[in-house]
PDB file of N, CA and C in Angstrom:
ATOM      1  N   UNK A   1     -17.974 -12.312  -8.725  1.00  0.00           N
ATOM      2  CA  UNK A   1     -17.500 -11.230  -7.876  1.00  0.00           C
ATOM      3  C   UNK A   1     -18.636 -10.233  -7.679  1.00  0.00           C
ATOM      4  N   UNK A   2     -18.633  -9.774  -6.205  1.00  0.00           N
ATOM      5  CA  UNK A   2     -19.876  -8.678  -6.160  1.00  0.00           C
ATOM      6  C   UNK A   2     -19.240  -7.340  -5.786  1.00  0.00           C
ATOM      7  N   UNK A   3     -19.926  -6.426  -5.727  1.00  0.00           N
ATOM      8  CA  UNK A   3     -19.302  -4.832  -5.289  1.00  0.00           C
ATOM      9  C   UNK A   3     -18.221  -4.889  -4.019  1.00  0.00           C
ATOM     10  N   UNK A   4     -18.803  -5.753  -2.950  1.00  0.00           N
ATOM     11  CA  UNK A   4     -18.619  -5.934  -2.153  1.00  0.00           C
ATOM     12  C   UNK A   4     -16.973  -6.680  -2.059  1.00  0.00           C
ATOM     13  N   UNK A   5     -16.518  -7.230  -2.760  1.00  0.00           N
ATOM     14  CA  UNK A   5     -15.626  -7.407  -3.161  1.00  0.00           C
ATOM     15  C   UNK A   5     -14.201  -6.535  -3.294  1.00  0.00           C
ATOM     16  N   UNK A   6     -14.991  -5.439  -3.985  1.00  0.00           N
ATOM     17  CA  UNK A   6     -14.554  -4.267  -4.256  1.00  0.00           C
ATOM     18  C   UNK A   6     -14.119  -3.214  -3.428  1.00  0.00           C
ATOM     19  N   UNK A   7     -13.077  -2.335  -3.496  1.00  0.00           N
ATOM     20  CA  UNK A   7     -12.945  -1.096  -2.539  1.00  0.00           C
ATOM     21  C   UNK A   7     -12.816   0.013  -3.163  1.00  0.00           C
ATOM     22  N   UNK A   8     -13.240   1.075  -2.338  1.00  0.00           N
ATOM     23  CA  UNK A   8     -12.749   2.400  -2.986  1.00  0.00           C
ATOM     24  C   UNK A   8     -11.723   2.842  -3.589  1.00  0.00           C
ATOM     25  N   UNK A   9     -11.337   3.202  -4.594  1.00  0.00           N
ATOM     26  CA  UNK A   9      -9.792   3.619  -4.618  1.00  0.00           C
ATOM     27  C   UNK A   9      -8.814   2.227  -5.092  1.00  0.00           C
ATOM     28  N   UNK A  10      -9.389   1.003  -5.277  1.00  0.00           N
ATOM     29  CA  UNK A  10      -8.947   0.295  -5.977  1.00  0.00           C
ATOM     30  C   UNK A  10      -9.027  -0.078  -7.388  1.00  0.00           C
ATOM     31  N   UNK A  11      -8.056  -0.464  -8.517  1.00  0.00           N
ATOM     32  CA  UNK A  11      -7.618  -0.406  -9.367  1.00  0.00           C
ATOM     33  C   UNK A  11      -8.221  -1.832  -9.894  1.00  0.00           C
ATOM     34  N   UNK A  12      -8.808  -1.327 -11.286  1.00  0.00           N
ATOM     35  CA  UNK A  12      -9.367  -2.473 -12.031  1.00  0.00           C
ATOM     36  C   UNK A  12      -9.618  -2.445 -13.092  1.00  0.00           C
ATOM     37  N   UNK A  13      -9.370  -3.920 -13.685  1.00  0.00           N
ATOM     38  CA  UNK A  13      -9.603  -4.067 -15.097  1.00  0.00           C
ATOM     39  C   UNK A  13     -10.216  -4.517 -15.633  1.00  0.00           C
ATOM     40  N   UNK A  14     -10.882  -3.589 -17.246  1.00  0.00           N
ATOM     41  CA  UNK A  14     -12.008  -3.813 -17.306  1.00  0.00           C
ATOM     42  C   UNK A  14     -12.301  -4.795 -18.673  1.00  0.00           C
ATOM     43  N   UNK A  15     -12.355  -5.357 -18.493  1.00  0.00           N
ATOM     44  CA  UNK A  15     -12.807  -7.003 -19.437  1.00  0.00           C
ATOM     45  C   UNK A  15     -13.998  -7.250 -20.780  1.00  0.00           C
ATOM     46  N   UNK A  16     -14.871  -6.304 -20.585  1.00  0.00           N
ATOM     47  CA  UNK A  16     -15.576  -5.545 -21.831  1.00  0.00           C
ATOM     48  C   UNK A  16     -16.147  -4.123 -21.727  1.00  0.00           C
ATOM     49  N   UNK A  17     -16.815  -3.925 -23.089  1.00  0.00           N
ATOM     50  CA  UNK A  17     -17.666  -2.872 -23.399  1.00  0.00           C
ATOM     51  C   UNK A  17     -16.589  -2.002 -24.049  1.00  0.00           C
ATOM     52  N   UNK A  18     -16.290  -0.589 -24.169  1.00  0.00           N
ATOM     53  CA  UNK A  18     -15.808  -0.112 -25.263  1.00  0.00           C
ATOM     54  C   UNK A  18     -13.995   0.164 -24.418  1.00  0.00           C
ATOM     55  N   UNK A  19     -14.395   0.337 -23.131  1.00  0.00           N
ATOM     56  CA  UNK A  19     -13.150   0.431 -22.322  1.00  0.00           C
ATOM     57  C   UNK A  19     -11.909  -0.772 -22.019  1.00  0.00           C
ATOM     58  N   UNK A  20     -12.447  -1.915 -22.557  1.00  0.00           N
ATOM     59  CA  UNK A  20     -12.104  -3.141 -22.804  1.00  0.00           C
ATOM     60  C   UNK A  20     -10.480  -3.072 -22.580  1.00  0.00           C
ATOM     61  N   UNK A  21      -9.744  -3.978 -21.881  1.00  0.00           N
ATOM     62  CA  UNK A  21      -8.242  -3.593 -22.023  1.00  0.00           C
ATOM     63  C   UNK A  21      -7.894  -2.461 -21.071  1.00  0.00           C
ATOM     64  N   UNK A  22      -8.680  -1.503 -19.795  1.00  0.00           N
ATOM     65  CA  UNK A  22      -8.113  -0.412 -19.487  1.00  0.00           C
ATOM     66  C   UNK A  22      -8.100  -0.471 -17.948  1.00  0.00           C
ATOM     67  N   UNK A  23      -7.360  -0.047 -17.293  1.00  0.00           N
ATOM     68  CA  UNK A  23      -7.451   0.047 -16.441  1.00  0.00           C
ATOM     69  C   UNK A  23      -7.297   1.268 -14.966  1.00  0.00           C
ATOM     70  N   UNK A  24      -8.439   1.073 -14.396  1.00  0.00           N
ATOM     71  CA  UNK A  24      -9.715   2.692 -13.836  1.00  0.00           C
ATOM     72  C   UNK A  24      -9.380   2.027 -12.311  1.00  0.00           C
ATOM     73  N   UNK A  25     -10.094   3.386 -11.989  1.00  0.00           N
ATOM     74  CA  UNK A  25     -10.011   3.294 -10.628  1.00  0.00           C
ATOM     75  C   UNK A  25     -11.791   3.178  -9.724  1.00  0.00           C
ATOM     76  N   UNK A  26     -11.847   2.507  -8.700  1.00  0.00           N
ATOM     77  CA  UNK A  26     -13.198   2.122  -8.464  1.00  0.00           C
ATOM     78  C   UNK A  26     -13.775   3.265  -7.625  1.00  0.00           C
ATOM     79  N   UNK A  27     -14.684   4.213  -7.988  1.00  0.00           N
ATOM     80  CA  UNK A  27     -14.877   5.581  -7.037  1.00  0.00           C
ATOM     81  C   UNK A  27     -15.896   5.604  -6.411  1.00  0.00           C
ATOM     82  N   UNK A  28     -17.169   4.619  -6.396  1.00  0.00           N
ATOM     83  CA  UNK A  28     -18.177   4.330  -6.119  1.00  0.00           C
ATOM     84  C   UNK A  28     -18.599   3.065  -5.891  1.00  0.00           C
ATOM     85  N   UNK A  29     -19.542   2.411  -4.969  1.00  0.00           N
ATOM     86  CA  UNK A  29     -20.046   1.204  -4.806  1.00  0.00           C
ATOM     87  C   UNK A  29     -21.787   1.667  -5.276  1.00  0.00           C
ATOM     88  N   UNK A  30     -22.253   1.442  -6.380  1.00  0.00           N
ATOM     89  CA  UNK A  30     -23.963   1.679  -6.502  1.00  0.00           C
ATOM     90  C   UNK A  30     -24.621   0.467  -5.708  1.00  0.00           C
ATOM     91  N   UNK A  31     -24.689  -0.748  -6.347  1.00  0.00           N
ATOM     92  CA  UNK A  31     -24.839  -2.408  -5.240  1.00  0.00           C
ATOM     93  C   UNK A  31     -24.333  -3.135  -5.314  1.00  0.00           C
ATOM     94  N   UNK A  32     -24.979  -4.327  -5.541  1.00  0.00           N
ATOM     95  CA  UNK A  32     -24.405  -5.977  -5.528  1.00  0.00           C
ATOM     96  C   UNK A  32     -23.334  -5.517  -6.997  1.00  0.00           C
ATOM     97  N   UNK A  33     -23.865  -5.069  -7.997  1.00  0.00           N
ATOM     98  CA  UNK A  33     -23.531  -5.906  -9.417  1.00  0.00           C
ATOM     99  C   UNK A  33     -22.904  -4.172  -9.917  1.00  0.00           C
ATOM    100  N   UNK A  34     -23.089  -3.466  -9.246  1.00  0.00           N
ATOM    101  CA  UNK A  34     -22.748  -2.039 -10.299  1.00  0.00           C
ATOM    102  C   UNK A  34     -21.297  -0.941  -9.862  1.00  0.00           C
ATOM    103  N   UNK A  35     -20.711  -0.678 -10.266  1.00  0.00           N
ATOM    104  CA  UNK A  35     -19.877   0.260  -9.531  1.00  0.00           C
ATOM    105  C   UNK A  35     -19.514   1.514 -10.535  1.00  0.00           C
ATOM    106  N   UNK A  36     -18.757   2.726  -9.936  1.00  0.00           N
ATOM    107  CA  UNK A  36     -18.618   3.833 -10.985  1.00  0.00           C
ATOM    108  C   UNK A  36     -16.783   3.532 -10.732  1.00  0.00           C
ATOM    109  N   UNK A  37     -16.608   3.769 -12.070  1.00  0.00           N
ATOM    110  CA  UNK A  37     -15.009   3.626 -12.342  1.00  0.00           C
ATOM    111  C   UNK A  37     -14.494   4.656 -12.969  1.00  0.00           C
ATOM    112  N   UNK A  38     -13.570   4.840 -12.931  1.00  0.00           N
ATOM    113  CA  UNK A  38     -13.010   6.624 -13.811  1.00  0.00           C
ATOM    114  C   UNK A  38     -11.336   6.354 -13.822  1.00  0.00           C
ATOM    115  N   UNK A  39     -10.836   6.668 -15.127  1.00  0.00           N
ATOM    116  CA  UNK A  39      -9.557   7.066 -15.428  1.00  0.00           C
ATOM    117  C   UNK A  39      -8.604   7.742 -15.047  1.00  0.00           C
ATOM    118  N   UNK A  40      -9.816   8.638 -14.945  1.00  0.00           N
ATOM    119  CA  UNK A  40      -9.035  10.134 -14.857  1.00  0.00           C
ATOM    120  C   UNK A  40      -8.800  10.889 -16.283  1.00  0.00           C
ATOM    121  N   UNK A  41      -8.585  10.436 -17.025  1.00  0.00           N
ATOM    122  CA  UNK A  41      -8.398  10.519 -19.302  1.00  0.00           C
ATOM    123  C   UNK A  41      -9.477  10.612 -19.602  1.00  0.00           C
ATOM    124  N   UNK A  42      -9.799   9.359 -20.105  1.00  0.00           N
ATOM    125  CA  UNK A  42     -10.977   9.168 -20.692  1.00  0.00           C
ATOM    126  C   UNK A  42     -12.293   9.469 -20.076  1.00  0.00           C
ATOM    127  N   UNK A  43     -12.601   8.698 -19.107  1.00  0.00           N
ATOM    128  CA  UNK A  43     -13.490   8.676 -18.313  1.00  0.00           C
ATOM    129  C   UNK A  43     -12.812   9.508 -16.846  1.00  0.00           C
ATOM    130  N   UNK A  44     -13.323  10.865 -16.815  1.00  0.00           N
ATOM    131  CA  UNK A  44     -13.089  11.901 -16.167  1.00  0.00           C
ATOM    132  C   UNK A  44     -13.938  11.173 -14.663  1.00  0.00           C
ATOM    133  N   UNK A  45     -13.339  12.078 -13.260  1.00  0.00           N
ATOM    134  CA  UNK A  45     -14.111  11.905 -12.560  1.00  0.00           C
ATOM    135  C   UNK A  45     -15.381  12.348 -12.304  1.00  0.00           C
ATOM    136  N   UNK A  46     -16.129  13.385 -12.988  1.00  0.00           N
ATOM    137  CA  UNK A  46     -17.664  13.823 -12.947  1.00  0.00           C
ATOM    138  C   UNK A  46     -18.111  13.268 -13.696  1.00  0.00           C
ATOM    139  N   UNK A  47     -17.514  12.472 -14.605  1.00  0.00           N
ATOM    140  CA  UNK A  47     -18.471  11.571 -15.523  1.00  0.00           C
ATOM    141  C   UNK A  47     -17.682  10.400 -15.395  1.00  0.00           C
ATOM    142  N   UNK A  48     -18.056   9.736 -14.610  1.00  0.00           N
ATOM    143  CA  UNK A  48     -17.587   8.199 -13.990  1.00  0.00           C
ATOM    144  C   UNK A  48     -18.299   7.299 -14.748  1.00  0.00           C
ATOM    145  N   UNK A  49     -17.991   5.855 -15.503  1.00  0.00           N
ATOM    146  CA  UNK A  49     -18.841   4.969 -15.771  1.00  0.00           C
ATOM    147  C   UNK A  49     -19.091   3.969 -15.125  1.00  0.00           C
ATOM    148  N   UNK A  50     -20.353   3.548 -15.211  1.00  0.00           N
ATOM    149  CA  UNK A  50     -21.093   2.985 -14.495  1.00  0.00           C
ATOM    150  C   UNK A  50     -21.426   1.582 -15.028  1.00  0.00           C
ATOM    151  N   UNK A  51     -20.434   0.288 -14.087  1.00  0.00           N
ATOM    152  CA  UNK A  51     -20.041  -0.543 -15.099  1.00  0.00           C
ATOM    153  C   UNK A  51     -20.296  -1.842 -14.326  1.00  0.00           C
ATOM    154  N   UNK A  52     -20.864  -3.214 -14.461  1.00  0.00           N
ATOM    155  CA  UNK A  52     -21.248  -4.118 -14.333  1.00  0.00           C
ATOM    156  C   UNK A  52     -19.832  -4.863 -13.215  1.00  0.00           C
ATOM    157  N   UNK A  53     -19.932  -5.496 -12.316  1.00  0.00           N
ATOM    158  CA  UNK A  53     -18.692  -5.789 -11.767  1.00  0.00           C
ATOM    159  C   UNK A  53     -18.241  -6.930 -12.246  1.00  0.00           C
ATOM    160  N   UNK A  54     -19.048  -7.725 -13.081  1.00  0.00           N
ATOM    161  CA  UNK A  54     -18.877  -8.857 -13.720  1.00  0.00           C
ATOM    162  C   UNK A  54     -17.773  -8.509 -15.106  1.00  0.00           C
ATOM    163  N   UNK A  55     -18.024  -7.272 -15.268  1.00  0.00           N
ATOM    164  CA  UNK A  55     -17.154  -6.602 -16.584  1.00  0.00           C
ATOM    165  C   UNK A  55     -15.847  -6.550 -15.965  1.00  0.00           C
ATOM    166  N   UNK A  56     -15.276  -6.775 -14.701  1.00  0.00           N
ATOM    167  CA  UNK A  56     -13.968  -5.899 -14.338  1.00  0.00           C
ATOM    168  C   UNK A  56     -13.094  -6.919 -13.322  1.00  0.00           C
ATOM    169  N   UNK A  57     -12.083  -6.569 -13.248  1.00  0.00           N
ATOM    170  CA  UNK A  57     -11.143  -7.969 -12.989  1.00  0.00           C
ATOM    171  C   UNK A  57     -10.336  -6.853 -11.885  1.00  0.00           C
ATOM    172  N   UNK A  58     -10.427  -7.089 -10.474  1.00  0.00           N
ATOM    173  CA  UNK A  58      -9.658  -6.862  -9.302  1.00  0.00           C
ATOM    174  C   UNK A  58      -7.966  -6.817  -9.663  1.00  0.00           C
ATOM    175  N   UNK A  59      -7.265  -6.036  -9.126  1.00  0.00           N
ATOM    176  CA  UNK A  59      -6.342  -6.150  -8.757  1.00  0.00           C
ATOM    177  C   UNK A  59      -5.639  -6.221  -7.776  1.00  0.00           C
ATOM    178  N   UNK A  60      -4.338  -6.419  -6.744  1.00  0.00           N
ATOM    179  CA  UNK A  60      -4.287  -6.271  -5.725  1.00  0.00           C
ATOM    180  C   UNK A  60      -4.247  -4.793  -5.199  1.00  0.00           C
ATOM    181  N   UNK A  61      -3.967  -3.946  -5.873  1.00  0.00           N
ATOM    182  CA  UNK A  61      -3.595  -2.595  -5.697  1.00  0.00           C
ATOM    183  C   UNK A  61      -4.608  -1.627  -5.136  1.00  0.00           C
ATOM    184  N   UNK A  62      -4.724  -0.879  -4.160  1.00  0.00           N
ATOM    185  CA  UNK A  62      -5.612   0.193  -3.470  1.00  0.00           C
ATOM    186  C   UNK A  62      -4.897   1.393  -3.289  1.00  0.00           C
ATOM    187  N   UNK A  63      -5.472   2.485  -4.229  1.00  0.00           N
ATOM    188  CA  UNK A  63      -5.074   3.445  -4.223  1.00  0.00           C
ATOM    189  C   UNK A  63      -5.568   4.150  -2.464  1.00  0.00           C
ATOM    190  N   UNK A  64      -4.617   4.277  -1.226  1.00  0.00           N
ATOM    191  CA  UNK A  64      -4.888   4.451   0.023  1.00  0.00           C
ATOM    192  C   UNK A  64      -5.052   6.001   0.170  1.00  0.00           C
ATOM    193  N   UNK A  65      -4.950   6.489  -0.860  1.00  0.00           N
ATOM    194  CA  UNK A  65      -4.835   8.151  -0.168  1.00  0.00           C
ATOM    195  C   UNK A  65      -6.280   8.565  -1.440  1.00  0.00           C
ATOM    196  N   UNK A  66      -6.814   7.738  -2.837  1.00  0.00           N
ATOM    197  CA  UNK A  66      -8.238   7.679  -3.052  1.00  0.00           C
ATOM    198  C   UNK A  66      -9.207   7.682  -2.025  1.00  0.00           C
ATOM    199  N   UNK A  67      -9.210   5.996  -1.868  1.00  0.00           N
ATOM    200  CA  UNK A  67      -9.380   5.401  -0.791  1.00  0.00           C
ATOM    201  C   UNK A  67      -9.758   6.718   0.367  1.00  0.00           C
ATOM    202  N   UNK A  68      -8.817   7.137   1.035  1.00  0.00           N
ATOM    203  CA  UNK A  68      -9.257   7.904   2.244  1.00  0.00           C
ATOM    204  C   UNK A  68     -10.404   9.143   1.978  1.00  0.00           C
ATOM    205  N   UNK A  69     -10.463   9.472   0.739  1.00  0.00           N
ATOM    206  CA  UNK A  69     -10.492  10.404   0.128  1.00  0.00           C
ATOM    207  C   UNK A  69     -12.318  10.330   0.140  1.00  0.00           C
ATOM    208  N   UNK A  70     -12.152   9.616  -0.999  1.00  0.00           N
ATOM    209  CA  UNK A  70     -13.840   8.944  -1.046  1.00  0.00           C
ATOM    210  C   UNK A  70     -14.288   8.404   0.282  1.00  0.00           C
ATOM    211  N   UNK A  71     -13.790   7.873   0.987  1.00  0.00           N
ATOM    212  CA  UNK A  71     -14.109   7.508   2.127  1.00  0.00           C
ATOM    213  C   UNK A  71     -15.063   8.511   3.254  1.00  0.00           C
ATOM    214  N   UNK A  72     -14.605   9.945   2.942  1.00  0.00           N
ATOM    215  CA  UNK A  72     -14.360  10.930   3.862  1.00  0.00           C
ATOM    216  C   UNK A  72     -15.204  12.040   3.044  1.00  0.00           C
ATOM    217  N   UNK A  73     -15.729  11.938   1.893  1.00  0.00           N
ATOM    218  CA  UNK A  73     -16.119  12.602   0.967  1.00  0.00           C
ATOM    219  C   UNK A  73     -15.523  14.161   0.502  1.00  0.00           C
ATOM    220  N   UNK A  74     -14.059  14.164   0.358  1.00  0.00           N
ATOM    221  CA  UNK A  74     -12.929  15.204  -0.285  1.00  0.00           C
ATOM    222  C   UNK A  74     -13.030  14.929  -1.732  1.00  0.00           C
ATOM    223  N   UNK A  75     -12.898  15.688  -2.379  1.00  0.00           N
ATOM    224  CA  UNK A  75     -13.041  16.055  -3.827  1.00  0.00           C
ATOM    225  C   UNK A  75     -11.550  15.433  -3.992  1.00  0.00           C
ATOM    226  N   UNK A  76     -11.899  14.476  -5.513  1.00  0.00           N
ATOM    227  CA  UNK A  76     -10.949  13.816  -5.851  1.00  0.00           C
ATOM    228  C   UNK A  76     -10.670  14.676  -7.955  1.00  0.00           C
ATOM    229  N   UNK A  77      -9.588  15.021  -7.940  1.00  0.00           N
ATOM    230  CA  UNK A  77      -9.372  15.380  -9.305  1.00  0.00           C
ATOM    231  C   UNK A  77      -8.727  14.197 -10.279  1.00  0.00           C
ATOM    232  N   UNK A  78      -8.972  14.563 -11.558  1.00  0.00           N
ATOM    233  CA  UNK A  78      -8.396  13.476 -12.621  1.00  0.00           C
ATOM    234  C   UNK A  78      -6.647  13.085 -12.813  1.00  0.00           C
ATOM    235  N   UNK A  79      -6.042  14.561 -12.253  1.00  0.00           N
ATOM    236  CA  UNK A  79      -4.409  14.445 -12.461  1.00  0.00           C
ATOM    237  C   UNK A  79      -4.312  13.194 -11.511  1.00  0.00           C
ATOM    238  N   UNK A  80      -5.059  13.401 -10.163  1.00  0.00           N
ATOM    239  CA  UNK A  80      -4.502  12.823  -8.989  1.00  0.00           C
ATOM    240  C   UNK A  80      -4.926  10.911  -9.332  1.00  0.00           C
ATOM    241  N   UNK A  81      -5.577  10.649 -10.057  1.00  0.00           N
ATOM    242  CA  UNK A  81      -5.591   9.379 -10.191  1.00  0.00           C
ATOM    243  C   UNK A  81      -5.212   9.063 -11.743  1.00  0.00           C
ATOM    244  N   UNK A  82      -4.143   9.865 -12.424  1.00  0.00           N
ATOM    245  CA  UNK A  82      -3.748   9.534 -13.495  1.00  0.00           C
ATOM    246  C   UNK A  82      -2.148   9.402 -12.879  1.00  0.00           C
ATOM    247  N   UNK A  83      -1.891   9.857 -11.877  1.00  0.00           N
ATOM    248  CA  UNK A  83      -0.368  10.153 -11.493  1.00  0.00           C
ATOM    249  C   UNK A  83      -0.729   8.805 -10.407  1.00  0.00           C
ATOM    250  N   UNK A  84      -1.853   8.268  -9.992  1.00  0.00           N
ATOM    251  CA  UNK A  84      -1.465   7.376  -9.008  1.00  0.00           C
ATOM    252  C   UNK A  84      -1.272   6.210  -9.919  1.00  0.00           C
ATOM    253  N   UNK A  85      -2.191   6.251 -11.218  1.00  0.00           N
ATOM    254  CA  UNK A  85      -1.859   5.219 -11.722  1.00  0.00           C
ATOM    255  C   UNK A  85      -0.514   4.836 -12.277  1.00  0.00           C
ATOM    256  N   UNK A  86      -0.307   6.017 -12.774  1.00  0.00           N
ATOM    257  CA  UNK A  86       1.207   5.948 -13.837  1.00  0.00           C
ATOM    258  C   UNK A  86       2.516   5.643 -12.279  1.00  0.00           C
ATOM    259  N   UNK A  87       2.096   5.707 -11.437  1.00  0.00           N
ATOM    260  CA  UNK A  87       2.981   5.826 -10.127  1.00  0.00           C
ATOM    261  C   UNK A  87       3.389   3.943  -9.722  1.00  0.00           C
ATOM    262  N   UNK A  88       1.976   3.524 -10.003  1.00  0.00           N
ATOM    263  CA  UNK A  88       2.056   2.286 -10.193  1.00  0.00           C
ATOM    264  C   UNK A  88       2.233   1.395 -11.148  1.00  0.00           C
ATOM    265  N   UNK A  89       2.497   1.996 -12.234  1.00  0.00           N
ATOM    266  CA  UNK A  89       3.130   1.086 -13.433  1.00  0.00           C
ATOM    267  C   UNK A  89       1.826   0.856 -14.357  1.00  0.00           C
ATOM    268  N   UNK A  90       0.734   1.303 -13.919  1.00  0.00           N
ATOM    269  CA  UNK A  90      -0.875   1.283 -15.337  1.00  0.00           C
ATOM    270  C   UNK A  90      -0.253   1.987 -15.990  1.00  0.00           C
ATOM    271  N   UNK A  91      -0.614   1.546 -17.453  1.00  0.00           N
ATOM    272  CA  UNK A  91      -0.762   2.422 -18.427  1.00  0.00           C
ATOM    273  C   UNK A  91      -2.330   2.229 -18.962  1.00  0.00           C
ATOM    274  N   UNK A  92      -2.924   3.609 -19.047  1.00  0.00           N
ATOM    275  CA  UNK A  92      -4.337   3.640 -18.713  1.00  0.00           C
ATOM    276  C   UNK A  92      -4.747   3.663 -20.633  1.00  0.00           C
ATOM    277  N   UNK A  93      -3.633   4.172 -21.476  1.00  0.00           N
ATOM    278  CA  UNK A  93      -3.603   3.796 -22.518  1.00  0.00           C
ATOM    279  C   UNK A  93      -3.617   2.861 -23.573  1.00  0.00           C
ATOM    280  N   UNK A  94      -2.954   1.655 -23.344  1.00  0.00           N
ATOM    281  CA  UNK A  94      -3.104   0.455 -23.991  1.00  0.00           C
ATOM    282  C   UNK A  94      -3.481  -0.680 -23.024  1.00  0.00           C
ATOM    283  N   UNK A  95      -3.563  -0.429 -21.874  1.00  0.00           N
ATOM    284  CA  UNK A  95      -3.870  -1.632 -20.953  1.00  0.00           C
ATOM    285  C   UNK A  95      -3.141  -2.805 -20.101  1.00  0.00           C
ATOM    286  N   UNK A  96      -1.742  -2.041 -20.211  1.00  0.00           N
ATOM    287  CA  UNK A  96      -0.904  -3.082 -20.294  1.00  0.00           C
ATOM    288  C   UNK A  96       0.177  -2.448 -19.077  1.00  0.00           C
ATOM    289  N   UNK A  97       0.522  -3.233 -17.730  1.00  0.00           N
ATOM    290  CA  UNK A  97       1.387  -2.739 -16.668  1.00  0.00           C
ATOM    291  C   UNK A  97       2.695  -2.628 -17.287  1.00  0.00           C
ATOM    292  N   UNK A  98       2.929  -1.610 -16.937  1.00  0.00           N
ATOM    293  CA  UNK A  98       4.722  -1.508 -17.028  1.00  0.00           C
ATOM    294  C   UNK A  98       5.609  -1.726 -16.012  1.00  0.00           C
ATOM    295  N   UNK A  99       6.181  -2.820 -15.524  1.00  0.00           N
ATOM    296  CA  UNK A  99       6.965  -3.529 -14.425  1.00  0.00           C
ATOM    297  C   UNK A  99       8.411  -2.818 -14.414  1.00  0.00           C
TER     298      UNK A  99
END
């Protein structure tokens, strides 16, 4: 999988390194192989990590109002992608969807 793959504002999980099990939101494209991901919790949005795309597993889900957001370059806060997640059933805590 390459960046490109990837969209703004879409939801992904991340497969190693210490975040292992969690699942972030994609806020940046750097290139082929790199992207910045953020929680919103842990990994705040001014300090986004900067994470291998090979580390992170797609979902179908696109956060559309992120998405527009980053798109358009509007300041995105941490509530607003902790409430989109929990809106969608992530739990950004143990890693695990709640259906």
């Amino acid at each position: 999988m390459e960046s490109n793959d990837l969209l703004l504002g879409q939801v992904v999980y991340s497969l190693a390194g210490r975040d292992k099990g969690k699942f972030m939101v994609v806020m940046e494209k750097i290139d082929s192989q790199y992207v910045h991901i953020s929680d919103g919790d842990i990994r705040k949005v001014d300090k986004a990590k900067k994470k291998k795309v090979k580390h992170l597993r797609k979902t179908n889900h696109i956060i559309s109002t992120i998405n527009k957001k980053l798109e358009t370059g509007q300041k995105i806060n941490n509530a607003e992608i902790r409430k989109k997640l929990k809106e969608l059933g992530y739990n950004t805590q143990n890693g695990k969807r709640e259906d």
